[in-house]
Each structure stands twice: as C-alpha cells, then as structure tokens.
Protein backbone atom coordinates (compact mmCIF):
# COMPACT_ATOMS: atom_id res chain seq x y z
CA UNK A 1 0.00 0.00 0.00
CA UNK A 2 2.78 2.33 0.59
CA UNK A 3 4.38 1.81 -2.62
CA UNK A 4 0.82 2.74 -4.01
CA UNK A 5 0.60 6.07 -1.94
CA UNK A 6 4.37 7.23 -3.23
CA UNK A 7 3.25 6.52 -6.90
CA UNK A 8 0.27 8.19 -7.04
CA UNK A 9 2.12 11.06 -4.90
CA UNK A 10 4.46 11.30 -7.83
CA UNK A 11 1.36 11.31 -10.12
CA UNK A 12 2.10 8.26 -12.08
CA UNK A 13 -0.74 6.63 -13.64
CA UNK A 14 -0.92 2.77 -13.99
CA UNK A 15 -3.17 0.89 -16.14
CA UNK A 16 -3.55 -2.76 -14.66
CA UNK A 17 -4.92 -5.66 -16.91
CA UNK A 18 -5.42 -8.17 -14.03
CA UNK A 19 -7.64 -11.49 -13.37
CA UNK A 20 -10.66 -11.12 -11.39
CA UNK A 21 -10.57 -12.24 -7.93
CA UNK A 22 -11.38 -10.47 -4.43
CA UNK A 23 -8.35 -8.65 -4.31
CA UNK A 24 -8.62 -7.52 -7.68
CA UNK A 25 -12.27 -6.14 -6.97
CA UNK A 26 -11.07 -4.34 -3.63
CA UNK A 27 -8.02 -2.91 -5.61
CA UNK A 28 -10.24 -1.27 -8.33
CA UNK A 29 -12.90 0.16 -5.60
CA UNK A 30 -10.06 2.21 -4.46
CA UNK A 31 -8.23 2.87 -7.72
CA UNK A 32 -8.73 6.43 -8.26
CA UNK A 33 -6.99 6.82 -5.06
CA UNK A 34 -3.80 5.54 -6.46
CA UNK A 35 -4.13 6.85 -9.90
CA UNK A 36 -4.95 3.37 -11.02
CA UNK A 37 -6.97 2.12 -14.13
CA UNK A 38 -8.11 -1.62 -13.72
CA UNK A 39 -9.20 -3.94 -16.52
CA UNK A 40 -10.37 -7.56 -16.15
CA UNK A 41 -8.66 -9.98 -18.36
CA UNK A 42 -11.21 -13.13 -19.52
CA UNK A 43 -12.16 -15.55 -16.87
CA UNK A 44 -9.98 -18.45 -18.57
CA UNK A 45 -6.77 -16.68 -18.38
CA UNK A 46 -4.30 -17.95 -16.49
CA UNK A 47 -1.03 -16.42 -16.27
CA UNK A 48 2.05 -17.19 -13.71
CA UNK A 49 4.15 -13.78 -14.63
CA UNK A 50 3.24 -10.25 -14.23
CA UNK A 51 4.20 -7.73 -16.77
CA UNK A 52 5.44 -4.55 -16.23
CA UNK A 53 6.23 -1.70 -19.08
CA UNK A 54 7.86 1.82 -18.26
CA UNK A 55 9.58 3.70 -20.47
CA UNK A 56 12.91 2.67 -19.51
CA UNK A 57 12.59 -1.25 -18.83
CA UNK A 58 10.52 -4.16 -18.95
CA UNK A 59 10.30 -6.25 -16.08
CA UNK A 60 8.73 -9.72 -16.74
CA UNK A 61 8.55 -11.24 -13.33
CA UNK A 62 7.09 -15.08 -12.46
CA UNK A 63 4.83 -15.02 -9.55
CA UNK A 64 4.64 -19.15 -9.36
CA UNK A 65 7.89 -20.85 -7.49
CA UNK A 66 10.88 -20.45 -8.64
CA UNK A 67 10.26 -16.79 -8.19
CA UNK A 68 12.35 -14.89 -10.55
CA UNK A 69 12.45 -11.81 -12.94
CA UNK A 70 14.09 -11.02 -15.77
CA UNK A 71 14.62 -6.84 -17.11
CA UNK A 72 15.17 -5.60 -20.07
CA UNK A 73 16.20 -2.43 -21.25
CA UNK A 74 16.37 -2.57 -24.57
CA UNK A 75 14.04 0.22 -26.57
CA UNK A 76 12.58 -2.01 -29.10
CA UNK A 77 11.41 -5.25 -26.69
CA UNK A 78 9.71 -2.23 -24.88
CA UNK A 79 7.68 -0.87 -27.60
CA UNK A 80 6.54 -3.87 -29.10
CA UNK A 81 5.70 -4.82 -25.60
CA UNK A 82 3.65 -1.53 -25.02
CA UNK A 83 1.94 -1.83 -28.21
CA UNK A 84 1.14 -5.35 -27.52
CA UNK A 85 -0.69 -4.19 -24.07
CA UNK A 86 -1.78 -1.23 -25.65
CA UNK A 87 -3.91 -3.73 -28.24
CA UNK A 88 -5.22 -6.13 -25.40
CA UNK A 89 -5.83 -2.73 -23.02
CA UNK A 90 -8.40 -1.30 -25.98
CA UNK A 91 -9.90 -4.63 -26.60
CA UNK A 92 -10.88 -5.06 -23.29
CA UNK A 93 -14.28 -3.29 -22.19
C-alpha cells in the first residue's frame, strides 16, 4: 500500500490488466486513489508472470515458485511490448 501512496504522490498513472478475484475487486474500488486504471482480463486466463512496461525497462517477473524476474532495457522489446498491451488494453471493455 505504501508503494501505491508514493506513486500516485508522484502522479504516475498505472493501467492494470489483471484477473478477477477479491483482491482484484477491492483494488479497483479504491483505484482512483492511487491513480490506477483496472481492466479484467477473460475468466480463462491464467497467467504465472506479471508484466510490467515503463519507459525505460521491462520487467517480466514469475509469480509461481521459482520466483524470478528477468529486465530488459532494450528500446525495441519495450515498444513492441507496449503496443502489444496497448492492443489487449483497448480490446478489453
């Protein structure tokens, strides 16, 4: 939660394309407090890594054991990645 608070202090907005579940639900009742934008993926999808795009890195990180991440920096892998999220973001309702 604190790591929320300093974000939105430094009024960075964060568009979240998460699964539905009771944290998920909580998160997005409190969103505009954080400067947060929550989608819900499709019931069926199941993923076991988070993404994460910013303009300087991608950080593709595996929240199923072994827990690891991987970051790239490279300008290319991160604009086809925020395209790619871009798509799925406006095909989402």
């Amino acid at each position: 939660r604190k790591y929320l608070e300093r974000r939105a202090k430094k009024n960075i907005n964060a568009y979240i394309l998460t699964k539905r579940s009771e944290t998920t639900l909580n998160q997005k009742k409190y969103s505009k407090n954080y400067k947060n934008t929550i989608k819900f993926l499709p019931k069926k999808t199941k993923l076991t890594t988070n993404l994460v795009v910013i303009p300087s890195m991608l950080v593709i990180h595996q929240i199923i054991p072994p827990i690891m991440a991987i970051v790239i920096e490279n300008k290319s892998i991160i604009n086809t990645n925020k395209q790619m999220f871009d798509l799925l973001w406006d095909s989402i309702k």
